[in-house]
PDB file of N, CA and C in Angstrom:
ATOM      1  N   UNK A   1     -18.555  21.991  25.954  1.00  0.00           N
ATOM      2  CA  UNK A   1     -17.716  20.817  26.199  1.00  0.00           C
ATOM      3  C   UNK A   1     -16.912  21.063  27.467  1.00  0.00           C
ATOM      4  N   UNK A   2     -17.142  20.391  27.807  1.00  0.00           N
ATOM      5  CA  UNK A   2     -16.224  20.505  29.477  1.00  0.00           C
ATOM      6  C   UNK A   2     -14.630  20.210  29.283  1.00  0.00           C
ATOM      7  N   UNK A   3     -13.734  20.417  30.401  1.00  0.00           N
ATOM      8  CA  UNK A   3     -12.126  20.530  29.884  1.00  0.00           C
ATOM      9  C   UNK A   3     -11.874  19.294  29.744  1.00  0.00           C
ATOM     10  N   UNK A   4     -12.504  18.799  30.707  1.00  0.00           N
ATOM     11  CA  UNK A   4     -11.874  16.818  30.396  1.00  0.00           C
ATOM     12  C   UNK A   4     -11.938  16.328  28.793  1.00  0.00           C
ATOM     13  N   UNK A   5     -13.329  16.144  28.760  1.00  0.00           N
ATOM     14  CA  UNK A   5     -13.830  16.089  27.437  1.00  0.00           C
ATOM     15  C   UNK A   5     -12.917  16.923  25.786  1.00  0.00           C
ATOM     16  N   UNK A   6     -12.611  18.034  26.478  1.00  0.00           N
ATOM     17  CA  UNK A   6     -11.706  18.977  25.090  1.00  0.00           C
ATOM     18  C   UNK A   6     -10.372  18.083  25.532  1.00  0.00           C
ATOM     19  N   UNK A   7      -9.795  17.755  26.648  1.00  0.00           N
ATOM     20  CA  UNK A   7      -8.070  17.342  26.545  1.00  0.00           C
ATOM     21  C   UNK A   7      -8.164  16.183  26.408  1.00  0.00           C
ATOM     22  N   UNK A   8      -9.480  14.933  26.139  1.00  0.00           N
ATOM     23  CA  UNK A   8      -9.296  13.804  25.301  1.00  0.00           C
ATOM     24  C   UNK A   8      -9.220  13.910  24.519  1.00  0.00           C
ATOM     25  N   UNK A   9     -10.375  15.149  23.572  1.00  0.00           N
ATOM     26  CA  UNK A   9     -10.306  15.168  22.180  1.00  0.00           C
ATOM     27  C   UNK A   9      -9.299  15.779  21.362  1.00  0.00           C
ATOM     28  N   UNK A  10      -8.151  16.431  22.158  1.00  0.00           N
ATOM     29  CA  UNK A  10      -7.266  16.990  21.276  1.00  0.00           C
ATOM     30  C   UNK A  10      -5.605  16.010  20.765  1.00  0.00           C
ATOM     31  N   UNK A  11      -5.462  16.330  20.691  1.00  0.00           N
ATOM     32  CA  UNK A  11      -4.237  15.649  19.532  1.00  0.00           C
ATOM     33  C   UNK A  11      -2.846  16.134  20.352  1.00  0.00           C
ATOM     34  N   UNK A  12      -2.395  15.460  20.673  1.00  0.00           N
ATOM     35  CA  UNK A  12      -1.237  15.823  21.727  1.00  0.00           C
ATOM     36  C   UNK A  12       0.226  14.899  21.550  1.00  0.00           C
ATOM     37  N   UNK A  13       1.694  14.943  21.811  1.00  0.00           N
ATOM     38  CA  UNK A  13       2.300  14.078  21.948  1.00  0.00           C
ATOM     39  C   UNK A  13       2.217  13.903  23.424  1.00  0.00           C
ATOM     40  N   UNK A  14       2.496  12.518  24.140  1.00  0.00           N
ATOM     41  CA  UNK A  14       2.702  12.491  25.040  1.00  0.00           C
ATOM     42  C   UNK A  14       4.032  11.904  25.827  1.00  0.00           C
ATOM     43  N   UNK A  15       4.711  11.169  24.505  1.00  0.00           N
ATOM     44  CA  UNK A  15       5.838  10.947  24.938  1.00  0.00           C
ATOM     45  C   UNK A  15       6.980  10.674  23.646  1.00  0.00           C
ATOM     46  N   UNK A  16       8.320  11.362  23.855  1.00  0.00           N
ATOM     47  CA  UNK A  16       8.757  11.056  22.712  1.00  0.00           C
ATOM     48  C   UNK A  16      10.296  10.482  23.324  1.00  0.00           C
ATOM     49  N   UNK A  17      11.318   9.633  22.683  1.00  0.00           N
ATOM     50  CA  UNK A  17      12.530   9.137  22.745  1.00  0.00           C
ATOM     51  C   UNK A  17      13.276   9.028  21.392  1.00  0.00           C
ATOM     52  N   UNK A  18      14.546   8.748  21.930  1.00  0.00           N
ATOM     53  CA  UNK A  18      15.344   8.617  20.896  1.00  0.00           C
ATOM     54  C   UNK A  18      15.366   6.973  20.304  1.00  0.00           C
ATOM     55  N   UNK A  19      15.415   6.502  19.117  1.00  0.00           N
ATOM     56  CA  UNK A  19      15.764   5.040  18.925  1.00  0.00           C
ATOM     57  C   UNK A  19      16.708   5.148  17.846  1.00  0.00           C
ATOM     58  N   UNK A  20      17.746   4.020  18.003  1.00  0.00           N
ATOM     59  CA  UNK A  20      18.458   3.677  16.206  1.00  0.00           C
ATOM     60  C   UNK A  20      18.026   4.374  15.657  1.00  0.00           C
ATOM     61  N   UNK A  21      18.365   5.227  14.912  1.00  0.00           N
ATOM     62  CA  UNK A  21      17.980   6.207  14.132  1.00  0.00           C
ATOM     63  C   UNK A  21      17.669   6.966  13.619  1.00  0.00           C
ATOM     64  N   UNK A  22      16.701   7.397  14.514  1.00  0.00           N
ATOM     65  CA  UNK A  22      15.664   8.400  14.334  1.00  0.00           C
ATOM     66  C   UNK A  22      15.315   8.744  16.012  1.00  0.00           C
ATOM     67  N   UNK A  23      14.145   8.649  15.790  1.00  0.00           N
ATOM     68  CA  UNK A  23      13.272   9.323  17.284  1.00  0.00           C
ATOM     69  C   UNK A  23      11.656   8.619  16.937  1.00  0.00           C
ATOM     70  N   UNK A  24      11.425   8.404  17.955  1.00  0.00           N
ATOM     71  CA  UNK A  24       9.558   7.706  18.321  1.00  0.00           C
ATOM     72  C   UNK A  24       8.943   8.866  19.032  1.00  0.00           C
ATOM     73  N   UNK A  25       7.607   9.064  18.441  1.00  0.00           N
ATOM     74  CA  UNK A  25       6.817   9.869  19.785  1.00  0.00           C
ATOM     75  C   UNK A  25       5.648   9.072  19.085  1.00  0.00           C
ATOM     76  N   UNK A  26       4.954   9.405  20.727  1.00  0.00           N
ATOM     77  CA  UNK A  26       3.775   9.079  20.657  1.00  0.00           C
ATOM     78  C   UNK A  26       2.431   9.893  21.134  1.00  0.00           C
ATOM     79  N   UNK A  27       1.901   9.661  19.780  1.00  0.00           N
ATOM     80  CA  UNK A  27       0.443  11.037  20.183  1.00  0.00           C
ATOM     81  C   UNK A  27      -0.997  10.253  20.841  1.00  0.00           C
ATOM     82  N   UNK A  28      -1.602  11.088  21.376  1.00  0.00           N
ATOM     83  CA  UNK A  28      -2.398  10.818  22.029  1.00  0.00           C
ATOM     84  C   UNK A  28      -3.838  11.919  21.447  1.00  0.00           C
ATOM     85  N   UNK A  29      -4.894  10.547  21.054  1.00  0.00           N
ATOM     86  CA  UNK A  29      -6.654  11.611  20.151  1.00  0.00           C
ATOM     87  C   UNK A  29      -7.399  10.759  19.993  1.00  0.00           C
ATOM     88  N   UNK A  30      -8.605  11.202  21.152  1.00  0.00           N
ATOM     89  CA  UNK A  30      -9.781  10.241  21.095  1.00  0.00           C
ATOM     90  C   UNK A  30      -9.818   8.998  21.738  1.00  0.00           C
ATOM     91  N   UNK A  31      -8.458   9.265  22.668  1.00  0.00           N
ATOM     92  CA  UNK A  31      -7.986   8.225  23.347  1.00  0.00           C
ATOM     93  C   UNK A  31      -7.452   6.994  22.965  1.00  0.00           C
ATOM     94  N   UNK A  32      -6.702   6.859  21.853  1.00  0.00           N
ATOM     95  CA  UNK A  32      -5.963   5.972  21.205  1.00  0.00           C
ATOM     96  C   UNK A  32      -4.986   6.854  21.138  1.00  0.00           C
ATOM     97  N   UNK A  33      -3.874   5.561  21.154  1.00  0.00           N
ATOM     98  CA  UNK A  33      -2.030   6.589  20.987  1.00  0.00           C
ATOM     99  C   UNK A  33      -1.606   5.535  19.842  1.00  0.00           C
ATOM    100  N   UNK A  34      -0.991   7.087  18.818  1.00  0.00           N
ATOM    101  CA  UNK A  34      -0.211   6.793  17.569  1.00  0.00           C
ATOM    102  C   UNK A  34       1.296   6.797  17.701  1.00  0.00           C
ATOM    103  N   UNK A  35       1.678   5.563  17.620  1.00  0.00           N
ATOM    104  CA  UNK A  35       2.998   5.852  17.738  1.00  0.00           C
ATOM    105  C   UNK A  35       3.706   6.077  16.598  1.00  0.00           C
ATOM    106  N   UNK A  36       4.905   6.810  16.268  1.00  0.00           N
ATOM    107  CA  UNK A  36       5.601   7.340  14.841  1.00  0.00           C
ATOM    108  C   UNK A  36       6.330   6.750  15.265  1.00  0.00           C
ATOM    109  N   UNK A  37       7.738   6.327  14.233  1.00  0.00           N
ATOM    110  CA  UNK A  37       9.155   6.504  14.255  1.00  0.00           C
ATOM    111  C   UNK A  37       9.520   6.978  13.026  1.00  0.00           C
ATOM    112  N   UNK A  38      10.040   7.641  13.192  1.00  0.00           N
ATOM    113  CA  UNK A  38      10.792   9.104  12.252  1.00  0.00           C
ATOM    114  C   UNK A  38      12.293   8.925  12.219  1.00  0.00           C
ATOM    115  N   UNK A  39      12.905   8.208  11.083  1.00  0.00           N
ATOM    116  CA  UNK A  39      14.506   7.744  10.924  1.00  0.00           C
ATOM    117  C   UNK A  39      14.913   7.915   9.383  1.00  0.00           C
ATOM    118  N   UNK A  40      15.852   8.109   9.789  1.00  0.00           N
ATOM    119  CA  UNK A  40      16.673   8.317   8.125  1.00  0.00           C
ATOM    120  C   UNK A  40      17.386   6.896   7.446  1.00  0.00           C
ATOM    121  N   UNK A  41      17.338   6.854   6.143  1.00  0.00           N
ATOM    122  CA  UNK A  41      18.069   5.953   5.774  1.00  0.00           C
ATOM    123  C   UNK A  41      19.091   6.427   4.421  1.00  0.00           C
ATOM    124  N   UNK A  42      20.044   5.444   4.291  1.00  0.00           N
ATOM    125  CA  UNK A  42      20.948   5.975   3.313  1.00  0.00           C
ATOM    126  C   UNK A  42      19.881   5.992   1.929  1.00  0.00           C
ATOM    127  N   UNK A  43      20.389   6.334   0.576  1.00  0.00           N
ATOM    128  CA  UNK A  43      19.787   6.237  -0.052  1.00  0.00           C
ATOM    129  C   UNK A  43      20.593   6.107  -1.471  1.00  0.00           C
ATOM    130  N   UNK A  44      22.003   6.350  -1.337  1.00  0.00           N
ATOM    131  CA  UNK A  44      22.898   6.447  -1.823  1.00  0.00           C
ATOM    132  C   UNK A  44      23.530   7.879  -2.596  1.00  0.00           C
ATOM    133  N   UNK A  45      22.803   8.845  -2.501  1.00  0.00           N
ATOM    134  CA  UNK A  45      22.856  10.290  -2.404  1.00  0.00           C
ATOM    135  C   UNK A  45      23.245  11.020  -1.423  1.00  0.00           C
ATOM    136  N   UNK A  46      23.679  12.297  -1.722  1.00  0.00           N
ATOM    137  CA  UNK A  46      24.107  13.167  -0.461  1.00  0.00           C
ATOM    138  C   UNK A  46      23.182  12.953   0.699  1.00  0.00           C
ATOM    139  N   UNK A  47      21.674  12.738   0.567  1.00  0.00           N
ATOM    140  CA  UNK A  47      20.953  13.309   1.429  1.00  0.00           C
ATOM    141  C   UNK A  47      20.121  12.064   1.202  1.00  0.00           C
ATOM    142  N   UNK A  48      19.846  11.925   2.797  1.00  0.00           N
ATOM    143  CA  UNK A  48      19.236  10.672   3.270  1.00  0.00           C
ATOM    144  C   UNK A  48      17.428  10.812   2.980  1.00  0.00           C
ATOM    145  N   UNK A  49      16.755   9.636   2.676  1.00  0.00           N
ATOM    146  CA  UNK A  49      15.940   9.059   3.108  1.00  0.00           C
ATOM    147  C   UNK A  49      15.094   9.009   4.135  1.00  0.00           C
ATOM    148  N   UNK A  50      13.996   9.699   4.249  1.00  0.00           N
ATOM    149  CA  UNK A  50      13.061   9.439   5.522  1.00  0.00           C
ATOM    150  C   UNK A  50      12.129   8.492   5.487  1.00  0.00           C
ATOM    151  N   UNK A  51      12.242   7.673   6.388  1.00  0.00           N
ATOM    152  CA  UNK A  51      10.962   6.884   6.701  1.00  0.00           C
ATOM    153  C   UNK A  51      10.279   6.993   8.289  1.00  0.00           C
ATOM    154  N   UNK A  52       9.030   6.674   8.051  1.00  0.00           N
ATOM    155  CA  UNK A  52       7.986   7.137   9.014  1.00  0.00           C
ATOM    156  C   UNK A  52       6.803   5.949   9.049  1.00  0.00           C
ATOM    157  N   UNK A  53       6.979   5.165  10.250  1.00  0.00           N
ATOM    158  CA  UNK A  53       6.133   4.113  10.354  1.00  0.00           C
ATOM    159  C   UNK A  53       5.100   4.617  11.892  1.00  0.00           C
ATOM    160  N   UNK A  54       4.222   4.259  11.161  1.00  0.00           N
ATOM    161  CA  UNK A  54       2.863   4.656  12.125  1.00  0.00           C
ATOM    162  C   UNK A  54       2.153   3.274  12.440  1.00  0.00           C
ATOM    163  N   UNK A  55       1.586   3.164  13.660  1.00  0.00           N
ATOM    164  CA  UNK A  55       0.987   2.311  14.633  1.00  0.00           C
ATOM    165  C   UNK A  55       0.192   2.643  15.008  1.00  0.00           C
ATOM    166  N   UNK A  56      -0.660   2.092  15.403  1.00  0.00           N
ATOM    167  CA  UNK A  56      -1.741   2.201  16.846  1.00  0.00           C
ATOM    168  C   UNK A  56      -2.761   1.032  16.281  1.00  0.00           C
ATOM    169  N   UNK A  57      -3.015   0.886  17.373  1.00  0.00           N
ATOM    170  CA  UNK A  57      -4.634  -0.595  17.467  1.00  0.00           C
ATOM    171  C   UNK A  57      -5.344  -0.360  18.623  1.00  0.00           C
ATOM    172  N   UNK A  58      -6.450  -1.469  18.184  1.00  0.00           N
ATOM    173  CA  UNK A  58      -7.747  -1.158  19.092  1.00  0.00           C
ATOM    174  C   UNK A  58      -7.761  -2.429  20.064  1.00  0.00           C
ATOM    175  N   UNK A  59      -7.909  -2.798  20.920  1.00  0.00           N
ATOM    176  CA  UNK A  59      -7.603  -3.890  22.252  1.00  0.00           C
ATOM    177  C   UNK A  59      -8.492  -4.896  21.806  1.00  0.00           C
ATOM    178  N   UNK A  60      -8.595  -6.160  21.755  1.00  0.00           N
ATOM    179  CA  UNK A  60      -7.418  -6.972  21.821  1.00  0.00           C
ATOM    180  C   UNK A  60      -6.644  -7.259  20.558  1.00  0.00           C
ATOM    181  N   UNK A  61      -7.038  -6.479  19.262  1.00  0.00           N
ATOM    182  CA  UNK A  61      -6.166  -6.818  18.657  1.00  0.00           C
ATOM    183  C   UNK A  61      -4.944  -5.970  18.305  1.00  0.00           C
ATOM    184  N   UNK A  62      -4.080  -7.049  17.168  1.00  0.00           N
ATOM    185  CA  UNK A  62      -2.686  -7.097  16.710  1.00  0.00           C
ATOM    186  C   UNK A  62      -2.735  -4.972  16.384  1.00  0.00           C
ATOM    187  N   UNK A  63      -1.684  -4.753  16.370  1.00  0.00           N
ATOM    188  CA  UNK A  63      -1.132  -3.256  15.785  1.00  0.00           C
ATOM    189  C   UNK A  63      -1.314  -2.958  14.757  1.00  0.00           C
ATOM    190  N   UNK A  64      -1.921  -2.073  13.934  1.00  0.00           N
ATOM    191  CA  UNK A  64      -2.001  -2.029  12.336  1.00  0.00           C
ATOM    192  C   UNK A  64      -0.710  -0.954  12.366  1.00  0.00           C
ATOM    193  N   UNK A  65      -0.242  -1.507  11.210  1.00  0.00           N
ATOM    194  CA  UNK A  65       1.232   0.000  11.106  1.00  0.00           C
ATOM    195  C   UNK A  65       1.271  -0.019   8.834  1.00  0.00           C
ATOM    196  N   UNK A  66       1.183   1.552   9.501  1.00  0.00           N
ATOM    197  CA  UNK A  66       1.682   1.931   7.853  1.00  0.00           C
ATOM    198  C   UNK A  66       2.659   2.396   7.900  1.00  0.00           C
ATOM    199  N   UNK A  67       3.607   2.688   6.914  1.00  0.00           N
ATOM    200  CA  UNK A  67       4.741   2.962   6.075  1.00  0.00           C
ATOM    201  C   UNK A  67       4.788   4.281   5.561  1.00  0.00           C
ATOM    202  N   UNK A  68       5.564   5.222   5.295  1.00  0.00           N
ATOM    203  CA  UNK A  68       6.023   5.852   4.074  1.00  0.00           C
ATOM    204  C   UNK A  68       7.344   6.289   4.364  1.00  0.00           C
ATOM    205  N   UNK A  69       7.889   6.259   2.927  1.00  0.00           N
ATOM    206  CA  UNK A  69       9.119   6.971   3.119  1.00  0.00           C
ATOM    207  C   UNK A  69       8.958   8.468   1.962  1.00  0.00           C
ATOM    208  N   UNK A  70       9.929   8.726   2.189  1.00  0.00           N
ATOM    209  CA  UNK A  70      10.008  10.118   1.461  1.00  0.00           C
ATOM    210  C   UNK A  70      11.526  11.110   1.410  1.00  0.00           C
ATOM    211  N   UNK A  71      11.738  12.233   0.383  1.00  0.00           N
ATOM    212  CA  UNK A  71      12.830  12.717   0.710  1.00  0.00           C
ATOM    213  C   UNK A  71      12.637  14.207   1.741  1.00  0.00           C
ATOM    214  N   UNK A  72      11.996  14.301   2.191  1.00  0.00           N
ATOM    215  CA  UNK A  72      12.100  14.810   3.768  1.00  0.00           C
ATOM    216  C   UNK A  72      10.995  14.545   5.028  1.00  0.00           C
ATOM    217  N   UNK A  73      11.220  14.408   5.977  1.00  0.00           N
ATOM    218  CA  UNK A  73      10.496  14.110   6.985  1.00  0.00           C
ATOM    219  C   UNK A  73       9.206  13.878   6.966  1.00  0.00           C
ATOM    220  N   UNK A  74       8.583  15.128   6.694  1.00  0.00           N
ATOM    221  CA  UNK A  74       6.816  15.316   6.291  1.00  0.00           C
ATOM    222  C   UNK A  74       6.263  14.832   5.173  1.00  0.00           C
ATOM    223  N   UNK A  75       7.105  14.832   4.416  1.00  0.00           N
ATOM    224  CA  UNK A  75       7.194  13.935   2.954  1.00  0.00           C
ATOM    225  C   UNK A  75       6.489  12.636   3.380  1.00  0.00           C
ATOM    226  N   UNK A  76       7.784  11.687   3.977  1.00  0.00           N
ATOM    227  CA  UNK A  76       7.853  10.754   4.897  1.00  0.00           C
ATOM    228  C   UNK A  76       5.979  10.491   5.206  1.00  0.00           C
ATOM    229  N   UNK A  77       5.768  11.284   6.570  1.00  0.00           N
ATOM    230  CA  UNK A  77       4.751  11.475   7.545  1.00  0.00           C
ATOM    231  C   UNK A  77       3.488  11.337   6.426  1.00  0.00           C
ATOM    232  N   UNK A  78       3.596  12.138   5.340  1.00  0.00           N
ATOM    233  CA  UNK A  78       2.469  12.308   4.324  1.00  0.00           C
ATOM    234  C   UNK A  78       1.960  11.131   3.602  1.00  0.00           C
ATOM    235  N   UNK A  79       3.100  10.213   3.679  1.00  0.00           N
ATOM    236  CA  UNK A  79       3.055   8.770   2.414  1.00  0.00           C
ATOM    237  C   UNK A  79       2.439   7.984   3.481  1.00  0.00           C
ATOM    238  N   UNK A  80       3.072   8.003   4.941  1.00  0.00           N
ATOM    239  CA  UNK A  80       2.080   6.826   5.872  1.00  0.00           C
ATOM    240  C   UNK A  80       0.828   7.252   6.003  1.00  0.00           C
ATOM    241  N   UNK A  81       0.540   8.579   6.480  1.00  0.00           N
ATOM    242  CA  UNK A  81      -0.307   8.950   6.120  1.00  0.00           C
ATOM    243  C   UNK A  81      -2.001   8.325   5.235  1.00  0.00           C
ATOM    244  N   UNK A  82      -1.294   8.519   4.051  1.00  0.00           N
ATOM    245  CA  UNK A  82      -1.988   7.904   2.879  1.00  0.00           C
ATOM    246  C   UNK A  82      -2.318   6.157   2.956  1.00  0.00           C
ATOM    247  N   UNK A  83      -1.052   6.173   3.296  1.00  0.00           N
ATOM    248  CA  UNK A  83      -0.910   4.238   3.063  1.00  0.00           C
ATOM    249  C   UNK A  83      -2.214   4.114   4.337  1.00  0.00           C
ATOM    250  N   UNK A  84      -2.090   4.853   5.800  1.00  0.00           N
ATOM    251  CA  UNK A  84      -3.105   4.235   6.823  1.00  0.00           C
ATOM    252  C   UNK A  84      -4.523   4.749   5.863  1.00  0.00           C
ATOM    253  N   UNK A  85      -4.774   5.722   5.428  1.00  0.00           N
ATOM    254  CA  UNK A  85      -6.003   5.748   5.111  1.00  0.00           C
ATOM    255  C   UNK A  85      -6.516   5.003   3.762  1.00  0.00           C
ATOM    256  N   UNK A  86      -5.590   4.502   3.547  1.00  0.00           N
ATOM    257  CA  UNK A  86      -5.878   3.468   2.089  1.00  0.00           C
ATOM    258  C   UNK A  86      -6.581   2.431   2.683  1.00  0.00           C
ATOM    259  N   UNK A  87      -5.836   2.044   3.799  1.00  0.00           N
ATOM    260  CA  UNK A  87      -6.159   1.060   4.459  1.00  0.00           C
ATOM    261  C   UNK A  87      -7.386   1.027   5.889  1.00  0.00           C
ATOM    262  N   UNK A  88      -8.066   1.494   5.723  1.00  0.00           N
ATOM    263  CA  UNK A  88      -8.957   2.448   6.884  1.00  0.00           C
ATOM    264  C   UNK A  88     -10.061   1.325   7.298  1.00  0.00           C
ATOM    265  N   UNK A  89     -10.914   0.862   6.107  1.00  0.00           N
ATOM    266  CA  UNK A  89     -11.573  -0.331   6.109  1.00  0.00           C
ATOM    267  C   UNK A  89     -11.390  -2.051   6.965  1.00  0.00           C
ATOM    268  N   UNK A  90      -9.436  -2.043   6.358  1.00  0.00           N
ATOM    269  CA  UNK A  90      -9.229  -3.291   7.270  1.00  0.00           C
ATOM    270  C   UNK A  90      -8.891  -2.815   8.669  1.00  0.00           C
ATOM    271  N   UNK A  91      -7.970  -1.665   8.935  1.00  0.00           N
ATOM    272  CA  UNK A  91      -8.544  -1.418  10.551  1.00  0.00           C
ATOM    273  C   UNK A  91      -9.097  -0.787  11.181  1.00  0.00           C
ATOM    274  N   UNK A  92     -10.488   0.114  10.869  1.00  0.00           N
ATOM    275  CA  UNK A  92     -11.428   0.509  11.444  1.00  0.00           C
ATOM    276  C   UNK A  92     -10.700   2.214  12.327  1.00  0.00           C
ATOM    277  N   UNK A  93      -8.890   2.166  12.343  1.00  0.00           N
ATOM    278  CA  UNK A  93      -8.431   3.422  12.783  1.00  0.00           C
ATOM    279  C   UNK A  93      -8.557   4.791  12.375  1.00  0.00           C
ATOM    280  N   UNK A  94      -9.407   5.026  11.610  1.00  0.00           N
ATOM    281  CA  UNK A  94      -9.399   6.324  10.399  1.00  0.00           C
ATOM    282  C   UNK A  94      -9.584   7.856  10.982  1.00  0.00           C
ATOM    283  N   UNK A  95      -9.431   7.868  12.702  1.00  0.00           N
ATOM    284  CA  UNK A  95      -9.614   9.070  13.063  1.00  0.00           C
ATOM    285  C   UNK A  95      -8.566  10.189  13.314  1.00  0.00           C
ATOM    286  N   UNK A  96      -6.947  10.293  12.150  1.00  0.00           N
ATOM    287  CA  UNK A  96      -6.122  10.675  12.458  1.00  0.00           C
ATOM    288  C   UNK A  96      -6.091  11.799  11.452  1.00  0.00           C
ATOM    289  N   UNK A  97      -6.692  12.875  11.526  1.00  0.00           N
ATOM    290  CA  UNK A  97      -6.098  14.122  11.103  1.00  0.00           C
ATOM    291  C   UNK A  97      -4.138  14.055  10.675  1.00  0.00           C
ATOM    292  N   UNK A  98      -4.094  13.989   9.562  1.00  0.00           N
ATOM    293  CA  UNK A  98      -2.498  13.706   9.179  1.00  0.00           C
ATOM    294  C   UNK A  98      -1.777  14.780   9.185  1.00  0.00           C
ATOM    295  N   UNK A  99      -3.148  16.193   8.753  1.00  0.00           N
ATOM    296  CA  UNK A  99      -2.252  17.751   8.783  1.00  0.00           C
ATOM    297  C   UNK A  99      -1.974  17.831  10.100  1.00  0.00           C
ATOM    298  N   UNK A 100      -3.057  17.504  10.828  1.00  0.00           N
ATOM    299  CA  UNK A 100      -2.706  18.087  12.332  1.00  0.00           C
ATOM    300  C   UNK A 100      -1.848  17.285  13.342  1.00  0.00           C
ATOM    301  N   UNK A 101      -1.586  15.767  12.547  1.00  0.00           N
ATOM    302  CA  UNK A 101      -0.122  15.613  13.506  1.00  0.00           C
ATOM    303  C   UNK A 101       0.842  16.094  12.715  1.00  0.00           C
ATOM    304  N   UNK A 102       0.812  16.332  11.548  1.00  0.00           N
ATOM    305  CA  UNK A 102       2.180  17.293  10.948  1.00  0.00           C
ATOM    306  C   UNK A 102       2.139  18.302  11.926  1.00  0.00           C
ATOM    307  N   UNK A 103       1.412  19.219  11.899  1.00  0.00           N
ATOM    308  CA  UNK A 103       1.442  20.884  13.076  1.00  0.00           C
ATOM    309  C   UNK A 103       1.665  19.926  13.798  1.00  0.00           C
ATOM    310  N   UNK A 104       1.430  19.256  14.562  1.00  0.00           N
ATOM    311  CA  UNK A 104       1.824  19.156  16.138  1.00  0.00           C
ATOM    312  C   UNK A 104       3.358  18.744  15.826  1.00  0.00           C
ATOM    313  N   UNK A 105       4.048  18.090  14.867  1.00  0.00           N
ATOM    314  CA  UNK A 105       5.568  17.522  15.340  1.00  0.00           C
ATOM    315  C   UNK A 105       5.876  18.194  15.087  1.00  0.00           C
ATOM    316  N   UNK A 106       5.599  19.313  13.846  1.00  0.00           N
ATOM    317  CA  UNK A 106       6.443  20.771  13.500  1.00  0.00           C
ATOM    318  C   UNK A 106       6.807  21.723  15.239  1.00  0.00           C
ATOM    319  N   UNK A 107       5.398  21.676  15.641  1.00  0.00           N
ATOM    320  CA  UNK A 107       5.699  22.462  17.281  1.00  0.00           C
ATOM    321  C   UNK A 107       6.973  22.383  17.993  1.00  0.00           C
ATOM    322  N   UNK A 108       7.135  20.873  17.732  1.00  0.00           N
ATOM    323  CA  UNK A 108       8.141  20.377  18.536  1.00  0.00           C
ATOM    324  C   UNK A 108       9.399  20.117  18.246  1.00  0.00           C
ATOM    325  N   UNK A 109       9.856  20.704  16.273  1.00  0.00           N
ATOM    326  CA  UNK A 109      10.646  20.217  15.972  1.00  0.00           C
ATOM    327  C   UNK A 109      11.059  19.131  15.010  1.00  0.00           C
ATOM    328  N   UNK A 110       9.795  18.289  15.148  1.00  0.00           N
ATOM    329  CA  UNK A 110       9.895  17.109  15.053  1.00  0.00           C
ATOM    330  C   UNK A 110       9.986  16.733  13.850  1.00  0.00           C
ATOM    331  N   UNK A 111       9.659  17.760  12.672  1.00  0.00           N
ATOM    332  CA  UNK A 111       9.352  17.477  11.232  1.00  0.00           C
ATOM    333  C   UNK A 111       9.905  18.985  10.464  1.00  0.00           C
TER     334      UNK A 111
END
């Protein structure tokens, strides 16, 4: 496999920010970019609430986005996770290794 070819196929963030709440990054595999947002919510307990909404679509259409929340981050990451591959059929996105964007936001912190 030539290098071009290996640094499309790998799983990368390429850009991340802060928003209300949380933080967005966005990964880049197979040449589609997943965007996260990773934010806390109250929950009425000491300890907050994670939710983790995932994106990405295929041109020209609308964004498919799943959901999960959870009581910690990866928790979170694990339930959208699930919810996108429940849903794999209505948008045709099913090429997201979920362990391996966990390792990649762990790299960074992120989870």
């Amino acid at each position: 496999m030539h290098m071009k070819e290996k640094e499309k196929d790998t799983l990368k963030i390429t850009n991340q920010y802060r928003v209300t709440g949380g933080m967005t990054y966005g990964l880049k595999c197979e040449g589609v970019v997943l965007t996260l947002v990773v934010s806390s919510r109250p929950n009425g307990g000491d300890e907050p609430e994670w939710h983790v909404e995932a994106r990405a679509r295929r041109a020209p259409e609308e964004p498919f986005v799943a959901a999960g929340t959870g009581p910690t981050r990866i928790e979170a990451l694990r339930a959208a996770g699930r919810t996108w591959d429940s849903n794999v059929s209505t948008h045709g996105l099913g090429m997201f290794d979920w362990e391996a964007v966990a390792r990649v936001l762990q790299e960074v912190r992120a989870l």
